[in-house]
PDB file of N, CA and C in Angstrom:
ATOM      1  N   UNK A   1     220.376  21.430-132.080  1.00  0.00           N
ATOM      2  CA  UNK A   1     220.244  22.434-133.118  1.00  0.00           C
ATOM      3  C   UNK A   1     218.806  22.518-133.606  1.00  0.00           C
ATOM      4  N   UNK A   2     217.988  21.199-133.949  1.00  0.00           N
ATOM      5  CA  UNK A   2     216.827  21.281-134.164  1.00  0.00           C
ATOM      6  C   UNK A   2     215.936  22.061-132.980  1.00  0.00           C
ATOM      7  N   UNK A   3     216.331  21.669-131.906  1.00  0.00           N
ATOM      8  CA  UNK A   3     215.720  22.568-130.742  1.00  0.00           C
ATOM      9  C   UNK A   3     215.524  23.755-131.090  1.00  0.00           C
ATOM     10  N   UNK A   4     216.507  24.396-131.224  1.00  0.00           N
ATOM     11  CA  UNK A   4     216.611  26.175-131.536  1.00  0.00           C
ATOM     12  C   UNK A   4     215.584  26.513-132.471  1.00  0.00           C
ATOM     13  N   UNK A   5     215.276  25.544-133.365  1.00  0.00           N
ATOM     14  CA  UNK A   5     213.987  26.273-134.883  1.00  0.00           C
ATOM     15  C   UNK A   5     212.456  26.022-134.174  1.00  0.00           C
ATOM     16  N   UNK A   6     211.941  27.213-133.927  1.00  0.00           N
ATOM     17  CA  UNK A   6     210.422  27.152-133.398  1.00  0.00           C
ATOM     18  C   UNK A   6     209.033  26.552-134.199  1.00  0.00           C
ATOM     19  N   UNK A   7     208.465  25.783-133.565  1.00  0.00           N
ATOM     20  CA  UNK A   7     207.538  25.040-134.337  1.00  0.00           C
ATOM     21  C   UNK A   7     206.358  25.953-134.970  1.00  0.00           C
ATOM     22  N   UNK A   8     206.344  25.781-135.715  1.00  0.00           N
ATOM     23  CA  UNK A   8     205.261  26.078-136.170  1.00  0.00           C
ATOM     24  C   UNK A   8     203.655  25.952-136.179  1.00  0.00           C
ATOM     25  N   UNK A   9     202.625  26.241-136.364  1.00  0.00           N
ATOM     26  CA  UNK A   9     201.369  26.142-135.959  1.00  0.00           C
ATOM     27  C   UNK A   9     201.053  25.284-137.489  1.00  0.00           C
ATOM     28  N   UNK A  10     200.318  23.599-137.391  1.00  0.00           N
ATOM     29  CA  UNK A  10     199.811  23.142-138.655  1.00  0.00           C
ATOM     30  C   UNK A  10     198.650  24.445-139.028  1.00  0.00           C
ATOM     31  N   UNK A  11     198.585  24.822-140.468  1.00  0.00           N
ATOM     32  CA  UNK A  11     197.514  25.102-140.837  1.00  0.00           C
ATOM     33  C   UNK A  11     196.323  24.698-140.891  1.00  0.00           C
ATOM     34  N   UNK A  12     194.968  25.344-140.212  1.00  0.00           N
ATOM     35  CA  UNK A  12     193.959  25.557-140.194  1.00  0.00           C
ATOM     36  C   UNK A  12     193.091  24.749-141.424  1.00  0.00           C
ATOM     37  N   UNK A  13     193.238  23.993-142.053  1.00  0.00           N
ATOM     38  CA  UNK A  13     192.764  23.501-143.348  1.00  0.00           C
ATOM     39  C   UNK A  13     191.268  23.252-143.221  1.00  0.00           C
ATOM     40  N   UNK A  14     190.374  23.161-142.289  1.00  0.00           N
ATOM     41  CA  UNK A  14     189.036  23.351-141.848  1.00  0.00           C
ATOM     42  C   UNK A  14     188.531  24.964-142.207  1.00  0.00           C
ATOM     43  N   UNK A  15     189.149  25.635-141.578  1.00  0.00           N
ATOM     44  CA  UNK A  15     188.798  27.035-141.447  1.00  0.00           C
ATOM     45  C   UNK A  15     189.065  28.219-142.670  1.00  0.00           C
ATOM     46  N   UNK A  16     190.403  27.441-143.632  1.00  0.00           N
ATOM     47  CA  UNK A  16     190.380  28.662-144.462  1.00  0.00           C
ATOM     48  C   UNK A  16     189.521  28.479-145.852  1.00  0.00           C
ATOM     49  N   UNK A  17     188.863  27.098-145.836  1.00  0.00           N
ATOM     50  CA  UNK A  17     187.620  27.153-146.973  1.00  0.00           C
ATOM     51  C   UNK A  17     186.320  27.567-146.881  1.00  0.00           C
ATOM     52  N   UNK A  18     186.214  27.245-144.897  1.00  0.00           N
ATOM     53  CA  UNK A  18     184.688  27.760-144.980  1.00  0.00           C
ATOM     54  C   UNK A  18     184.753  29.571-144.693  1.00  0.00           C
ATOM     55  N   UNK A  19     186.068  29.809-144.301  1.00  0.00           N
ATOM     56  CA  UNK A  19     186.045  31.684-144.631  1.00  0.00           C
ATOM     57  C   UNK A  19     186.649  31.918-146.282  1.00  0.00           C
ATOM     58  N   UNK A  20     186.705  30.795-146.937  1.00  0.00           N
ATOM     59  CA  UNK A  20     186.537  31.576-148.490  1.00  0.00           C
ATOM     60  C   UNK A  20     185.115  31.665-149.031  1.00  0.00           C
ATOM     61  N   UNK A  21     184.942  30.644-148.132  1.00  0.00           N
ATOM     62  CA  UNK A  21     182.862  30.163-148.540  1.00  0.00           C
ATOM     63  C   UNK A  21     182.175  31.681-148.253  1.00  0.00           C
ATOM     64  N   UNK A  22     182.422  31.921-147.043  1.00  0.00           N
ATOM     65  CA  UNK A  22     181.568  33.236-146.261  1.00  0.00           C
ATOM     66  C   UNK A  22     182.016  33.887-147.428  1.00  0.00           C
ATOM     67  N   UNK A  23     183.739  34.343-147.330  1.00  0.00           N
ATOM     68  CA  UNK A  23     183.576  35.933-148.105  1.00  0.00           C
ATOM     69  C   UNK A  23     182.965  35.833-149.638  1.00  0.00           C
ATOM     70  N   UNK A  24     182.985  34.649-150.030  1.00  0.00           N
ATOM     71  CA  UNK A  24     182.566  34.480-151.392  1.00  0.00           C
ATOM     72  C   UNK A  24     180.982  35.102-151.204  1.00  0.00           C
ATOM     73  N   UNK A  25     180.289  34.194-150.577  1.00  0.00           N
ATOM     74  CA  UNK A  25     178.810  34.500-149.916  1.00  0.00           C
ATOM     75  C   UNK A  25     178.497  36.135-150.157  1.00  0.00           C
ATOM     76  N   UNK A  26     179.434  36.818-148.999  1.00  0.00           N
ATOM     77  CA  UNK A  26     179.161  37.675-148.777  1.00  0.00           C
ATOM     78  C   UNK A  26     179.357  38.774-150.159  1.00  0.00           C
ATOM     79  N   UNK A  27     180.660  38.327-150.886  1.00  0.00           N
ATOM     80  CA  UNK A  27     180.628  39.208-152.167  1.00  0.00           C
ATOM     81  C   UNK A  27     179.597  39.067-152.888  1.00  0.00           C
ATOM     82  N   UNK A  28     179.386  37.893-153.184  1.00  0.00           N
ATOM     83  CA  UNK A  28     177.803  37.652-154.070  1.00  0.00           C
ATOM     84  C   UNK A  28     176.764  38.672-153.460  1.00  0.00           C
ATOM     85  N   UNK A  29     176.554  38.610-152.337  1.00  0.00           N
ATOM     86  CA  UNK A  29     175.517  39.335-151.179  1.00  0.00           C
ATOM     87  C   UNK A  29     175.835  40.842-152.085  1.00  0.00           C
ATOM     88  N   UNK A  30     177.017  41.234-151.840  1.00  0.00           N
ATOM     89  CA  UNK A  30     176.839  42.544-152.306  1.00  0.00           C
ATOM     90  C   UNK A  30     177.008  42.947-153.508  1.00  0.00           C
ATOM     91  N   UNK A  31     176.981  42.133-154.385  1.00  0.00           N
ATOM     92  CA  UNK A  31     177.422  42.574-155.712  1.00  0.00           C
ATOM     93  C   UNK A  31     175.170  42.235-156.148  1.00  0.00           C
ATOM     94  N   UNK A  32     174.972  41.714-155.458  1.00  0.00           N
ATOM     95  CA  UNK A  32     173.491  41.809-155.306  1.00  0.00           C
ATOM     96  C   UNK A  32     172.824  43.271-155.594  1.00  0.00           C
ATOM     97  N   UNK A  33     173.039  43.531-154.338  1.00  0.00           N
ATOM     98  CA  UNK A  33     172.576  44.888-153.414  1.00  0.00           C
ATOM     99  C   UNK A  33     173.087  46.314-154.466  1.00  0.00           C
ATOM    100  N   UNK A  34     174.336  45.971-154.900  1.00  0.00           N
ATOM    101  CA  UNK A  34     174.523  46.842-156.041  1.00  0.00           C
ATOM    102  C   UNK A  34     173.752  46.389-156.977  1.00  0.00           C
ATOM    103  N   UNK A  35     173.367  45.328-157.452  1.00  0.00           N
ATOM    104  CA  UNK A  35     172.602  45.599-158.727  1.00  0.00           C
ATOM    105  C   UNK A  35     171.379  45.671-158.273  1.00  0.00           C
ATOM    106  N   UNK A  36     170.743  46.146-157.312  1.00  0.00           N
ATOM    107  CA  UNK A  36     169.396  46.810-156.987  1.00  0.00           C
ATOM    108  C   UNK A  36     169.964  48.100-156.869  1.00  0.00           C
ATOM    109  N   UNK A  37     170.936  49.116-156.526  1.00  0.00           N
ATOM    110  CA  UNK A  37     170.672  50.429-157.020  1.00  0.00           C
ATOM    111  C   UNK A  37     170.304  50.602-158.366  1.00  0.00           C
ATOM    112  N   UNK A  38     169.728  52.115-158.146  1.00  0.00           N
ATOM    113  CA  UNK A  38     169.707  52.771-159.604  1.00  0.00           C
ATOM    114  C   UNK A  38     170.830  52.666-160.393  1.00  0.00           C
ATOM    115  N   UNK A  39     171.054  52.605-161.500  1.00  0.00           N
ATOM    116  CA  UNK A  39     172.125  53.296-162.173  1.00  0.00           C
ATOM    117  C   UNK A  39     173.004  54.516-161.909  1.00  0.00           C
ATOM    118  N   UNK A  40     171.975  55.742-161.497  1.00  0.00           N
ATOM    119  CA  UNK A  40     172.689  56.644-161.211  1.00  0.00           C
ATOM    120  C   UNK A  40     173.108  56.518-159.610  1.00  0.00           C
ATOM    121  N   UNK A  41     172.479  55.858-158.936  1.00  0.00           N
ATOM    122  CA  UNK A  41     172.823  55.453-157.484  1.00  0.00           C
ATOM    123  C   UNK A  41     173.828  54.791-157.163  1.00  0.00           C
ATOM    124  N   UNK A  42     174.511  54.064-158.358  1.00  0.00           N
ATOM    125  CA  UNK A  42     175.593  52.964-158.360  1.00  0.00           C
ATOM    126  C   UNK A  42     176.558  53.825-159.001  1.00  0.00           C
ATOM    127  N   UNK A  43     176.785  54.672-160.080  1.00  0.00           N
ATOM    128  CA  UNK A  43     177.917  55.496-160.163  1.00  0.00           C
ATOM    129  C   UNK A  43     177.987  56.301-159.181  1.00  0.00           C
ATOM    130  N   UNK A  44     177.555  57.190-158.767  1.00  0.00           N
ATOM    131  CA  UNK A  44     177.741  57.728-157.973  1.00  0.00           C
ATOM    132  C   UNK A  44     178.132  57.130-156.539  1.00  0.00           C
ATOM    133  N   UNK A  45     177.830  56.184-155.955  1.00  0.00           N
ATOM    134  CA  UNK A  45     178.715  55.445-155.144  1.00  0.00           C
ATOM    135  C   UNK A  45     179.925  54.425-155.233  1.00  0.00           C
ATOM    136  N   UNK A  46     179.870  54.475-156.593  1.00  0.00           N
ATOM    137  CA  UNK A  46     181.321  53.888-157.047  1.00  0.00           C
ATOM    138  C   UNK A  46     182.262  54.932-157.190  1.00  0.00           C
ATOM    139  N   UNK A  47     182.094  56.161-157.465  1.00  0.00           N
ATOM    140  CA  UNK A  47     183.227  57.182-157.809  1.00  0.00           C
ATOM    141  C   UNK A  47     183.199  57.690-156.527  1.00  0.00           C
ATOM    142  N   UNK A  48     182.646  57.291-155.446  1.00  0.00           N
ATOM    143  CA  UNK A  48     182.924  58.149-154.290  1.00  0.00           C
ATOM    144  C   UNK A  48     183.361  56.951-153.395  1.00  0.00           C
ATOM    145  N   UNK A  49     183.191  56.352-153.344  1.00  0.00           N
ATOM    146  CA  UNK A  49     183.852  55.046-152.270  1.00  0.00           C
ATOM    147  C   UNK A  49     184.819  54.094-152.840  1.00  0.00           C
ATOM    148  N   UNK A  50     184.373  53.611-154.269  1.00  0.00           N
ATOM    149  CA  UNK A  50     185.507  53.005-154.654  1.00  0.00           C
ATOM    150  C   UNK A  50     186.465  53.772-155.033  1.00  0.00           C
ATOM    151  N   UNK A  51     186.720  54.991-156.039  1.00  0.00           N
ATOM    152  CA  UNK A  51     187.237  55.129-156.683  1.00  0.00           C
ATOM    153  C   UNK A  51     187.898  56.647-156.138  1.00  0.00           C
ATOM    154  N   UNK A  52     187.094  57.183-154.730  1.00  0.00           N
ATOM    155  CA  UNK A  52     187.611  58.103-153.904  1.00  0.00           C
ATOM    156  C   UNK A  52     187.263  59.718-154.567  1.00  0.00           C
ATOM    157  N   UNK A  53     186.758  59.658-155.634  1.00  0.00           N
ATOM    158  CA  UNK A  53     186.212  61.455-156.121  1.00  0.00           C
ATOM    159  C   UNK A  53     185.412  61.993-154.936  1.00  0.00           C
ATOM    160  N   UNK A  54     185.800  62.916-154.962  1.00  0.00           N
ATOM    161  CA  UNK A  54     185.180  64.141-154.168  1.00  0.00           C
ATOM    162  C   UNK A  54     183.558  64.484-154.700  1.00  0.00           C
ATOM    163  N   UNK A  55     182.714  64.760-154.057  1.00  0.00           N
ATOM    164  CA  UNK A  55     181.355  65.174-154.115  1.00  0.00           C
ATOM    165  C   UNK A  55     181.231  66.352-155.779  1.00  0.00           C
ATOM    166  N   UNK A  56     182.203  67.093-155.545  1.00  0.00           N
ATOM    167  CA  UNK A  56     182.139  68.144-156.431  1.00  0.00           C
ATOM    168  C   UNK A  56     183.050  67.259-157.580  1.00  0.00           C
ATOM    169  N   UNK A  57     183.841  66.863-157.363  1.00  0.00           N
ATOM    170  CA  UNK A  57     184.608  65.769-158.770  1.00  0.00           C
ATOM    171  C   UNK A  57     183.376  65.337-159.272  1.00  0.00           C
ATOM    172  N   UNK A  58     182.270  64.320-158.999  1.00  0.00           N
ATOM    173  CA  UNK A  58     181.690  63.652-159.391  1.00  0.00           C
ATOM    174  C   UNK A  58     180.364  64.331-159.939  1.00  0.00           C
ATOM    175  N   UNK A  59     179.838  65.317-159.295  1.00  0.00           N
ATOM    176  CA  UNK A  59     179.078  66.345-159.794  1.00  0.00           C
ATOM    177  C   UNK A  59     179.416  66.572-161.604  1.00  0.00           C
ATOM    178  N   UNK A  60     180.659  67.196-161.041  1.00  0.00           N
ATOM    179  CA  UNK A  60     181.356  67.551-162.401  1.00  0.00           C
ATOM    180  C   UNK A  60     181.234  65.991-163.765  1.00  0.00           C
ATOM    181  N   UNK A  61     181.727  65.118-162.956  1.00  0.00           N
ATOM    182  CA  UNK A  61     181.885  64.177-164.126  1.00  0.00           C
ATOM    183  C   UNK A  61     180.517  63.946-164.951  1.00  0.00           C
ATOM    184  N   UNK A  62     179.964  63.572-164.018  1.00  0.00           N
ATOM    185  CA  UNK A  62     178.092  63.270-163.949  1.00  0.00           C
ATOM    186  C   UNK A  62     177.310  64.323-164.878  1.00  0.00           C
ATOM    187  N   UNK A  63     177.553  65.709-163.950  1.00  0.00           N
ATOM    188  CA  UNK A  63     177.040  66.213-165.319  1.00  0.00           C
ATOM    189  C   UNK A  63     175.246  66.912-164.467  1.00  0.00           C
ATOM    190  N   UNK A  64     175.551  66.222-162.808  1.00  0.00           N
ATOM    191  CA  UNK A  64     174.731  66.874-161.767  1.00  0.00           C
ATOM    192  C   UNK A  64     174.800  67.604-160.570  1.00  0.00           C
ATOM    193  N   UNK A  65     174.231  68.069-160.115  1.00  0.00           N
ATOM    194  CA  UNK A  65     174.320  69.139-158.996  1.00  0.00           C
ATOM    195  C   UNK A  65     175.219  68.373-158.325  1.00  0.00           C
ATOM    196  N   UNK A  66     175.763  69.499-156.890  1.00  0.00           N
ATOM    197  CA  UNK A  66     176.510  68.618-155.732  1.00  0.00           C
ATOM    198  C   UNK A  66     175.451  67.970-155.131  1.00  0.00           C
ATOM    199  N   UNK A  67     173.941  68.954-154.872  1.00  0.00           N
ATOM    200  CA  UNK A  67     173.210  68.145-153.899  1.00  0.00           C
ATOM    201  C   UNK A  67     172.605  66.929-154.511  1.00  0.00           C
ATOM    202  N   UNK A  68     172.615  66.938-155.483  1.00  0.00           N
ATOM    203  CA  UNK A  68     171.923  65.329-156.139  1.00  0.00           C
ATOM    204  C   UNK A  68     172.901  64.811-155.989  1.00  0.00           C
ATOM    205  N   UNK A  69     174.185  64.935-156.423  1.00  0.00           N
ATOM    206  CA  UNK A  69     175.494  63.949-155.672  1.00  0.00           C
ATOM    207  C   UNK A  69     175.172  63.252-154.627  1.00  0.00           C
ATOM    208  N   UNK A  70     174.888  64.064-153.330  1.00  0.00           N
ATOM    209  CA  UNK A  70     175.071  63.857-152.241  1.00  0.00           C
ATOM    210  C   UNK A  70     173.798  62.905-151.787  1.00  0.00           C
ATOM    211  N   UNK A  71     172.726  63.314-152.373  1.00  0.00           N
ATOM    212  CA  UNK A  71     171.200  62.498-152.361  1.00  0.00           C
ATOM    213  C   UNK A  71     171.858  61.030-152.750  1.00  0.00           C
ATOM    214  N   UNK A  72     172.374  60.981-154.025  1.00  0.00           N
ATOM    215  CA  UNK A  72     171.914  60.059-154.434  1.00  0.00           C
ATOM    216  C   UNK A  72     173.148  58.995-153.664  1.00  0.00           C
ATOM    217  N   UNK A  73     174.399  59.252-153.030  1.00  0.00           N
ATOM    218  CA  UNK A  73     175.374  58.470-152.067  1.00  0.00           C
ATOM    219  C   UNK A  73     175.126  57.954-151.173  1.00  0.00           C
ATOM    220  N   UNK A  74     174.060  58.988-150.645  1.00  0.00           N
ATOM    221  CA  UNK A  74     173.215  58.902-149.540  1.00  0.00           C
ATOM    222  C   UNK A  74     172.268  57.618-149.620  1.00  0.00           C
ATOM    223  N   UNK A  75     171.441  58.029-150.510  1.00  0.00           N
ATOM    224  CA  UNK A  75     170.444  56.484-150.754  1.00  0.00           C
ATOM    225  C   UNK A  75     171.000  55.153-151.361  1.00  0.00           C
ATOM    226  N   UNK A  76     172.205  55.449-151.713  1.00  0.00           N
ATOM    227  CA  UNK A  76     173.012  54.124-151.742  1.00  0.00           C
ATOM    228  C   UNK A  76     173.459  53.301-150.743  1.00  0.00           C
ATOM    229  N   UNK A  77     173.960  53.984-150.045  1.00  0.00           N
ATOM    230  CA  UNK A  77     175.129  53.752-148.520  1.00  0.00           C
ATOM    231  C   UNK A  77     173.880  53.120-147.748  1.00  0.00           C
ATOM    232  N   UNK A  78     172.661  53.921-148.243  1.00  0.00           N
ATOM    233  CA  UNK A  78     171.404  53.312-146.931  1.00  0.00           C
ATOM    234  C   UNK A  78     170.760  52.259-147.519  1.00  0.00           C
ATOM    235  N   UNK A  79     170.882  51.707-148.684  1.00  0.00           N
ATOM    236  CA  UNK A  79     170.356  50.836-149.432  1.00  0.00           C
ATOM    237  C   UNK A  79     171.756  49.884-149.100  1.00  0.00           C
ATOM    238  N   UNK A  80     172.600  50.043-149.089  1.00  0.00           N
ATOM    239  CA  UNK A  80     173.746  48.389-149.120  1.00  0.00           C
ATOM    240  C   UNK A  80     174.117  48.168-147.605  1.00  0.00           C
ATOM    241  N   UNK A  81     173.948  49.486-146.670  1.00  0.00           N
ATOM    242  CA  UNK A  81     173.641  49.056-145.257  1.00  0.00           C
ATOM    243  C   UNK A  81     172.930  48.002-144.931  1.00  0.00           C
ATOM    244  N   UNK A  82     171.493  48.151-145.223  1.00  0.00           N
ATOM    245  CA  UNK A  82     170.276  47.499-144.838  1.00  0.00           C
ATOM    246  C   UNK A  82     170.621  45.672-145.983  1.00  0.00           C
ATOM    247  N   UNK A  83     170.780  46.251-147.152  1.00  0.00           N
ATOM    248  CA  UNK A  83     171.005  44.941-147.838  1.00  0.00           C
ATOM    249  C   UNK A  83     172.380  44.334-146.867  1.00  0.00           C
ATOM    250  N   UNK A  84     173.037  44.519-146.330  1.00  0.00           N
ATOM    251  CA  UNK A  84     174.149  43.873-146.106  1.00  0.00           C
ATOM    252  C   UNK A  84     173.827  43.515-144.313  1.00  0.00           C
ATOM    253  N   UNK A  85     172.970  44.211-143.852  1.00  0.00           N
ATOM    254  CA  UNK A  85     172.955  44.309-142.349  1.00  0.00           C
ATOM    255  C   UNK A  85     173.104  42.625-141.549  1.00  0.00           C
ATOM    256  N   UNK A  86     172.684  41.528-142.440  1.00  0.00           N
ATOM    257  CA  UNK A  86     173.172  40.162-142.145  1.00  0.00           C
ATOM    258  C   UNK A  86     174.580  40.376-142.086  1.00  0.00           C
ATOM    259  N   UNK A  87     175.279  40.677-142.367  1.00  0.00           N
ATOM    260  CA  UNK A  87     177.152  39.992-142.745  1.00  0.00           C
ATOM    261  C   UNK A  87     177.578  41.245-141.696  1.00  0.00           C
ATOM    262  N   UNK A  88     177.134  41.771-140.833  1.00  0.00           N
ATOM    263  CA  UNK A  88     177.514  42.411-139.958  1.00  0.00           C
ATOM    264  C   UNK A  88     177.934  41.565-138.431  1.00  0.00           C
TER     265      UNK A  88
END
């Protein structure tokens, strides 16, 4: 009867601290890189990636054009690229 119950794999106990280490690392890494945007460079890529508003939503909220929207997502996304391009 014990036969029939499939063994199980011991847990990894090496491996799942040093991948809490990395992602920890890596959140620090980017919670970095966000606080080198602008202000307005960091809302505006928070209401569009985190928080999913549309170009023209965020215009609206903001209180700026679509194309400065779009500028300023733009120089974010290329600013936490390059800051992040290690953890790739």
């Amino acid at each position: 009867a014990l036969d029939a119950v499939p063994e199980q794999a011991a847990p990894d106990h090496q491996a799942s601290p040093a991948r809490a280490v990395e992602s920890r690392a890596a959140a620090d890494a980017l919670a970095r890189a966000m606080a080198d945007l602008s202000p307005e460079q960091r809302v505006c890529w928070v209401l569009r990636e985190m928080q999913g508003l549309s170009y023209e939503s965020i215009a609206d909220t903001v209180g700026i054009s679509l194309q400065a929207v779009r500028g300023r997502v733009f120089r974010a996304r290329r600013s936490l690229t390059e800051a992040m391009s290690a953890w790739r």
